[in-house]
N, C-alpha and C. Protein backbone atom coordinates (compact mmCIF):
# COMPACT_ATOMS: atom_id res chain seq x y z
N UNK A 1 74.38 10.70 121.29
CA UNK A 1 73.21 10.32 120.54
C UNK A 1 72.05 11.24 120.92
N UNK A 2 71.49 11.46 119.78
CA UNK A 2 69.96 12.09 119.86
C UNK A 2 69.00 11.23 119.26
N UNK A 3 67.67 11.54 119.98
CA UNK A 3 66.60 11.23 119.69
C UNK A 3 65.66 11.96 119.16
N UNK A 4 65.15 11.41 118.16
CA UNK A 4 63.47 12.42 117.63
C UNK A 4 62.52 11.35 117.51
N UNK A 5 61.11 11.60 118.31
CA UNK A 5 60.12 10.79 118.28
C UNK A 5 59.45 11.04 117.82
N UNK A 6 58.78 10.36 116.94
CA UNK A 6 57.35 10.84 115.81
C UNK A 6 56.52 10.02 116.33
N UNK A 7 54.81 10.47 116.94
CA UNK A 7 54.25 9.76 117.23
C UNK A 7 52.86 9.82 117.01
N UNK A 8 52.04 9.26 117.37
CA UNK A 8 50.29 9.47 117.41
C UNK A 8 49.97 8.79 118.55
N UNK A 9 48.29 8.48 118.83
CA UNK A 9 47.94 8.26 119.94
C UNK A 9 48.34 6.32 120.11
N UNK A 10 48.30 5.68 119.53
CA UNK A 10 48.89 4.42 119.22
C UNK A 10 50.41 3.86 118.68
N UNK A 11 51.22 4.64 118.47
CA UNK A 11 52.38 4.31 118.12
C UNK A 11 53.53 5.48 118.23
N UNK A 12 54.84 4.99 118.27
CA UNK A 12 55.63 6.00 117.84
C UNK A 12 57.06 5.32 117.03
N UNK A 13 58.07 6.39 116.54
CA UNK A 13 58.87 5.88 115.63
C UNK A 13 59.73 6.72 116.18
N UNK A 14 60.82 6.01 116.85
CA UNK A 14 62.18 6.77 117.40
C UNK A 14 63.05 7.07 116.52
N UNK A 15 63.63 8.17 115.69
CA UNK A 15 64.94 8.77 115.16
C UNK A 15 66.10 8.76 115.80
N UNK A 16 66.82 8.10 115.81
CA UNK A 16 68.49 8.62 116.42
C UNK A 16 69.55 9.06 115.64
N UNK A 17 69.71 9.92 115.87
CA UNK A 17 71.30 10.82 115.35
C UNK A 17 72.02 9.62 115.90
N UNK A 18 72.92 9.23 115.29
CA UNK A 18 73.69 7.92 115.71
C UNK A 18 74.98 8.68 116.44
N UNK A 19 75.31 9.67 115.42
CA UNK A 19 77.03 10.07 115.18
C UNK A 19 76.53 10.92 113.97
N UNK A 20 77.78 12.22 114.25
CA UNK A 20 77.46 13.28 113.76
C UNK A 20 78.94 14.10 113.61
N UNK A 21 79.20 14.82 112.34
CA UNK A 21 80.13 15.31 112.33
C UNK A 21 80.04 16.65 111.89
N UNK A 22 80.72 18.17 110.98
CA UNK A 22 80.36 18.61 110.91
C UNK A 22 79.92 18.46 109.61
N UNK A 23 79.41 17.80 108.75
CA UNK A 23 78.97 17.26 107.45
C UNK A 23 77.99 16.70 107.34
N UNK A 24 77.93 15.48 108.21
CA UNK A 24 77.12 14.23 108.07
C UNK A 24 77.12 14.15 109.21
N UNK A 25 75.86 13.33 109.19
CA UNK A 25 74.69 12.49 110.81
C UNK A 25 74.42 11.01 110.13
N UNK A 26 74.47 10.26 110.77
CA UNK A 26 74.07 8.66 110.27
C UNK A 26 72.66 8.70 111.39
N UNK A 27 71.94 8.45 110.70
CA UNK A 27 70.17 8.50 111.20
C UNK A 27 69.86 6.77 111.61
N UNK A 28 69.16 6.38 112.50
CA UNK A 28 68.96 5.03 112.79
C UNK A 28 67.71 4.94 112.90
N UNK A 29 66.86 3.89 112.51
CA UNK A 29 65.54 3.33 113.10
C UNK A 29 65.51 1.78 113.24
N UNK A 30 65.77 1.64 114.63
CA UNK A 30 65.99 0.29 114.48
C UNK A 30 67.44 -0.34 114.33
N UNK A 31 67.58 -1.17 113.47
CA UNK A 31 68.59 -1.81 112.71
C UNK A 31 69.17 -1.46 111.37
N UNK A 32 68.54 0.00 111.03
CA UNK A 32 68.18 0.20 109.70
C UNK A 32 69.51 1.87 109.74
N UNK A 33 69.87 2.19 108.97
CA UNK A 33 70.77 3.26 109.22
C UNK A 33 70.62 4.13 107.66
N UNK A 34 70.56 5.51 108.25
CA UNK A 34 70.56 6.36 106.29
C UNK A 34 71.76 7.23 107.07
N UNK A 35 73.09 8.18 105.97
CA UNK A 35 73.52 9.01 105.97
C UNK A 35 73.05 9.88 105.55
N UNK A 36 72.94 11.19 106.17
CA UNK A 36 72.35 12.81 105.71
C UNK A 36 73.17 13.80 106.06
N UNK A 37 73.34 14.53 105.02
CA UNK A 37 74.29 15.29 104.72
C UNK A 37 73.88 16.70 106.07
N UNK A 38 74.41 17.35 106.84
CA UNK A 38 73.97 18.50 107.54
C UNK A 38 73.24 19.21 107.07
N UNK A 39 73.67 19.72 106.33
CA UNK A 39 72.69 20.92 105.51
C UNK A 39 71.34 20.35 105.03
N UNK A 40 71.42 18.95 104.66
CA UNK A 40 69.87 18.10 104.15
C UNK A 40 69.25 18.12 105.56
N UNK A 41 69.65 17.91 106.90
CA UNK A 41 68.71 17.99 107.96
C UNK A 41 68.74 19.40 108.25
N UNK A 42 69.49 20.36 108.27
CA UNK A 42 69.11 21.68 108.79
C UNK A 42 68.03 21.92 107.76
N UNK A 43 67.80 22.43 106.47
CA UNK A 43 66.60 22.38 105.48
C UNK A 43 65.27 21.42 105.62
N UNK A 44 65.66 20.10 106.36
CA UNK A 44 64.13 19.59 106.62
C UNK A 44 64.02 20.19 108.28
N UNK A 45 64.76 20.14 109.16
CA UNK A 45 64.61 21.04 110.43
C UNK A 45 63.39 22.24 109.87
N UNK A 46 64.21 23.41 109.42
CA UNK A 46 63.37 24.35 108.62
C UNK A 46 61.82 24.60 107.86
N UNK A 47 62.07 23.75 106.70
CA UNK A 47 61.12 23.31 106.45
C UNK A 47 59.70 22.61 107.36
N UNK A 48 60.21 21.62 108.36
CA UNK A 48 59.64 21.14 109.30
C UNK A 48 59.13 22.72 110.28
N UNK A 49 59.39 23.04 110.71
CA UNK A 49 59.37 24.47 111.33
C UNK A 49 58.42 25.05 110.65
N UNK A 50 58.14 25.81 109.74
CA UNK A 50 57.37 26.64 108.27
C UNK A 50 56.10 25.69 108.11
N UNK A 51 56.37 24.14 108.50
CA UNK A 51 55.11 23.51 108.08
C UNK A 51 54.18 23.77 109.36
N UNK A 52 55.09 23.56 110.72
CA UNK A 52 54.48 23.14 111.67
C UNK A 52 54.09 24.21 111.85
N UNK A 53 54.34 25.77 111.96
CA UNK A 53 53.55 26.57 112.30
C UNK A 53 52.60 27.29 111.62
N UNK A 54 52.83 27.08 109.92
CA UNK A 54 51.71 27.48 108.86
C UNK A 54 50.46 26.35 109.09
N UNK A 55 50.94 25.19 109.56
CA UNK A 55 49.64 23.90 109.29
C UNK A 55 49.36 23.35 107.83
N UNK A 56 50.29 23.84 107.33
CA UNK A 56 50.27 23.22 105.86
C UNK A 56 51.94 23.54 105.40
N UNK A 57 52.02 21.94 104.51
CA UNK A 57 53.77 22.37 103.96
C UNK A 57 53.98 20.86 104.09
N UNK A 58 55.20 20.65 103.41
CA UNK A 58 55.88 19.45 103.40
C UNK A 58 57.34 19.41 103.36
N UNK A 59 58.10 18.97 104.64
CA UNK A 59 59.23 18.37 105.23
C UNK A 59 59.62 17.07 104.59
N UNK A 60 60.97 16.99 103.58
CA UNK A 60 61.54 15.89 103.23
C UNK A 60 62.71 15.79 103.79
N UNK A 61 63.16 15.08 103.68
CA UNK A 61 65.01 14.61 104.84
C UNK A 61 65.22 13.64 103.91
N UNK A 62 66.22 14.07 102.67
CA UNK A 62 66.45 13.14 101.77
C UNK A 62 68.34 12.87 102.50
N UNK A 63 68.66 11.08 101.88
CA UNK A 63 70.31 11.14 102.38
C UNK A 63 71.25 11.64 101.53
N UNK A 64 72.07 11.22 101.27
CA UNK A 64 73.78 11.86 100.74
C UNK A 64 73.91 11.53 99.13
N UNK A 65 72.64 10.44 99.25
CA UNK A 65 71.95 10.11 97.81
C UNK A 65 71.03 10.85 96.92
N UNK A 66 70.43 11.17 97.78
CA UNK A 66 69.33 12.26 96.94
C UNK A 66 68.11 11.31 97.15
N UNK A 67 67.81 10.27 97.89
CA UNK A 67 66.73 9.52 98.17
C UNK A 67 65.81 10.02 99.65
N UNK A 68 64.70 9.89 99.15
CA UNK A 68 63.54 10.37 100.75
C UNK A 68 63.88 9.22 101.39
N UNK A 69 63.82 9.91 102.86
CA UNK A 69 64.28 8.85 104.07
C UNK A 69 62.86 9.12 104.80
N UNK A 70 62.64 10.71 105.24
CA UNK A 70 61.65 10.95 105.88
C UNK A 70 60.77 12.40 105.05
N UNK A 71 59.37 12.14 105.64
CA UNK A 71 58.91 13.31 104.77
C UNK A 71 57.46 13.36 106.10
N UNK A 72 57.18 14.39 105.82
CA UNK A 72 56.25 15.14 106.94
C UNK A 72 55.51 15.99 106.17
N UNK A 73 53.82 15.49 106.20
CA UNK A 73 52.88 16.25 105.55
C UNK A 73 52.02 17.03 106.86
N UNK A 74 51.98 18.32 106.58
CA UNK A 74 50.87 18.97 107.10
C UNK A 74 49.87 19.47 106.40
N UNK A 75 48.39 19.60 106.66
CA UNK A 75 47.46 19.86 105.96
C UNK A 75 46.50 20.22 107.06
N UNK A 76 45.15 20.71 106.42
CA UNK A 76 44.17 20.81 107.11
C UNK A 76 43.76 19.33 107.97
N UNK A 77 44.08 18.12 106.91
CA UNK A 77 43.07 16.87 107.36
C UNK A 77 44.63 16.56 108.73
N UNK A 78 45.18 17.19 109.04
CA UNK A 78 46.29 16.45 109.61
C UNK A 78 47.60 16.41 109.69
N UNK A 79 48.31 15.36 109.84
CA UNK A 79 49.94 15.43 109.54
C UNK A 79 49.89 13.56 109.18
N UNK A 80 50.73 13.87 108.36
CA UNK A 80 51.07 12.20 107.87
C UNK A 80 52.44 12.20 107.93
N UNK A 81 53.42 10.94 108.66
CA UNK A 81 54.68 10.94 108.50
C UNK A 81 55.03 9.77 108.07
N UNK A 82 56.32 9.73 106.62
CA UNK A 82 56.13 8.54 106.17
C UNK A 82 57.77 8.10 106.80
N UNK A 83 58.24 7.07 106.50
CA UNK A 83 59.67 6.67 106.54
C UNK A 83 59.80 5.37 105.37
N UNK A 84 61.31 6.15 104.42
CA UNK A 84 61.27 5.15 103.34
C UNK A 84 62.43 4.40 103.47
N UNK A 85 62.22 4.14 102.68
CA UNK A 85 63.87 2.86 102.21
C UNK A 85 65.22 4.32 102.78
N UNK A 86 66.08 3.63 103.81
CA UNK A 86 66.33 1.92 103.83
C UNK A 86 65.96 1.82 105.46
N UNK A 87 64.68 2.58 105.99
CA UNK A 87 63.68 2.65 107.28
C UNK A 87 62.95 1.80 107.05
N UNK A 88 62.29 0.98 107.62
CA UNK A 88 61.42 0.07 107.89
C UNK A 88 59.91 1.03 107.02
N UNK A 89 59.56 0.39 106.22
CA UNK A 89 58.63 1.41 105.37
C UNK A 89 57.25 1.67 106.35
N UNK A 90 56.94 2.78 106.90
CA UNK A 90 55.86 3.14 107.81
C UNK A 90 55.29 4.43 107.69
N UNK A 91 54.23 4.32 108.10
CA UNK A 91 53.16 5.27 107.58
C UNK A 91 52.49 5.87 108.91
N UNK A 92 52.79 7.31 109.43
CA UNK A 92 51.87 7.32 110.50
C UNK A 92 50.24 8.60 110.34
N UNK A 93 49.12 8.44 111.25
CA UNK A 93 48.65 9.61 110.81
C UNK A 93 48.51 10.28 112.16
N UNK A 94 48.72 11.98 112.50
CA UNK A 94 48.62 12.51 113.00
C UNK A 94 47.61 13.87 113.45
N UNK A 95 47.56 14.32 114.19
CA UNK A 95 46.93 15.87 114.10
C UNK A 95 48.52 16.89 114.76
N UNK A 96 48.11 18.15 114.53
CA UNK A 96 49.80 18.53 114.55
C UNK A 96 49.88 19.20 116.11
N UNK A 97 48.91 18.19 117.75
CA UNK A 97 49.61 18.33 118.42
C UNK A 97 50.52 17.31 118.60
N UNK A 98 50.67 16.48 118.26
CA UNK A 98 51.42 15.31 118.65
C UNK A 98 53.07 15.66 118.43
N UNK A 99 52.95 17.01 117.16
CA UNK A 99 54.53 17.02 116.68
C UNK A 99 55.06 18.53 117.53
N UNK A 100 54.59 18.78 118.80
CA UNK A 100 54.86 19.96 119.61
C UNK A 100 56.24 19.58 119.47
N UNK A 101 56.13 17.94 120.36
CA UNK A 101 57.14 17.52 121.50
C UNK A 101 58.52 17.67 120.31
N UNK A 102 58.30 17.53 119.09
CA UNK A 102 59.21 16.22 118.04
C UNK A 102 59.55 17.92 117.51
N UNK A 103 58.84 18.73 117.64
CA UNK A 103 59.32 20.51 117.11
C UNK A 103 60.58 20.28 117.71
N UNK A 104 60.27 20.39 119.07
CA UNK A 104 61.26 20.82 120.00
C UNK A 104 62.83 19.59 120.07
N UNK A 105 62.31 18.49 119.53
CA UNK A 105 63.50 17.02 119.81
C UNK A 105 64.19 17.32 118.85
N UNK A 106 63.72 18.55 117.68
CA UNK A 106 64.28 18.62 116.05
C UNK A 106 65.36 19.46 116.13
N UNK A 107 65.11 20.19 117.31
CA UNK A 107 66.27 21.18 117.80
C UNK A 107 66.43 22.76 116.87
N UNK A 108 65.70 23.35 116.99
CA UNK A 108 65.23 24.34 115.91
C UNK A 108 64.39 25.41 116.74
N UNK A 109 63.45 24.83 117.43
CA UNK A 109 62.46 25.53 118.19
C UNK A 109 62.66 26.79 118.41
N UNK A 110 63.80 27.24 119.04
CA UNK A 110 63.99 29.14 119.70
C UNK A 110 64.70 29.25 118.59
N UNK A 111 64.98 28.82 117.48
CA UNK A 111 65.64 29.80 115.92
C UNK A 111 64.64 30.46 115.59
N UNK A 112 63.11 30.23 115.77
CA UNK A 112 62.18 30.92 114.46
C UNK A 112 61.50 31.96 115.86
């Protein structure tokens, strides 16, 4: 199992890679579980990457459905991270040091 933590100065929202094959990862928050196809998290990995170091861009992590699970806004005012259906629906707001740590938990970091 892996972990990715999304957080701010008041809260955080743990990700776990549950189980992982070379296809698919079953994602957990909680009690709550999405399937994502590999290639759908290597592309939000990426994406996530391009946002975090431009400061602007948007990271989606849709599942095996074609539905948003997770999405990651960067902008000038910030970073907003949402989590949708079938995640406990949550909303966080950030500034983009908080997502150093969550660069590096995304496992991507020494690719770019």
């Amino acid at each position: 199992m892996h972990t990715v933590i999304f957080s701010n100065e008041n809260e955080s929202v743990q990700v776990v890679i549950a189980n992982a094959n070379r296809e698919r990862l079953t994602l957990r928050i909680g009690e709550s579980c999405s399937v994502i196809a590999v290639t759908a998290y290597l592309d939000f990995a990426e994406t996530f990457a391009e946002a975090f170091h431009s400061l602007q861009g948007l990271a989606t992590l849709c599942d095996i459905d074609g539905n948003e699970v997770i999405d990651v806004s960067f902008s000038h005012r910030g970073v907003r991270i949402a989590f949708h259906n079938p995640f406990p629906e949550k909303m966080l707001q950030t500034d983009q040091s908080y997502m150093t740590e969550t660069m590096r938990q995304i496992g991507i970091w020494n690719r770019l």
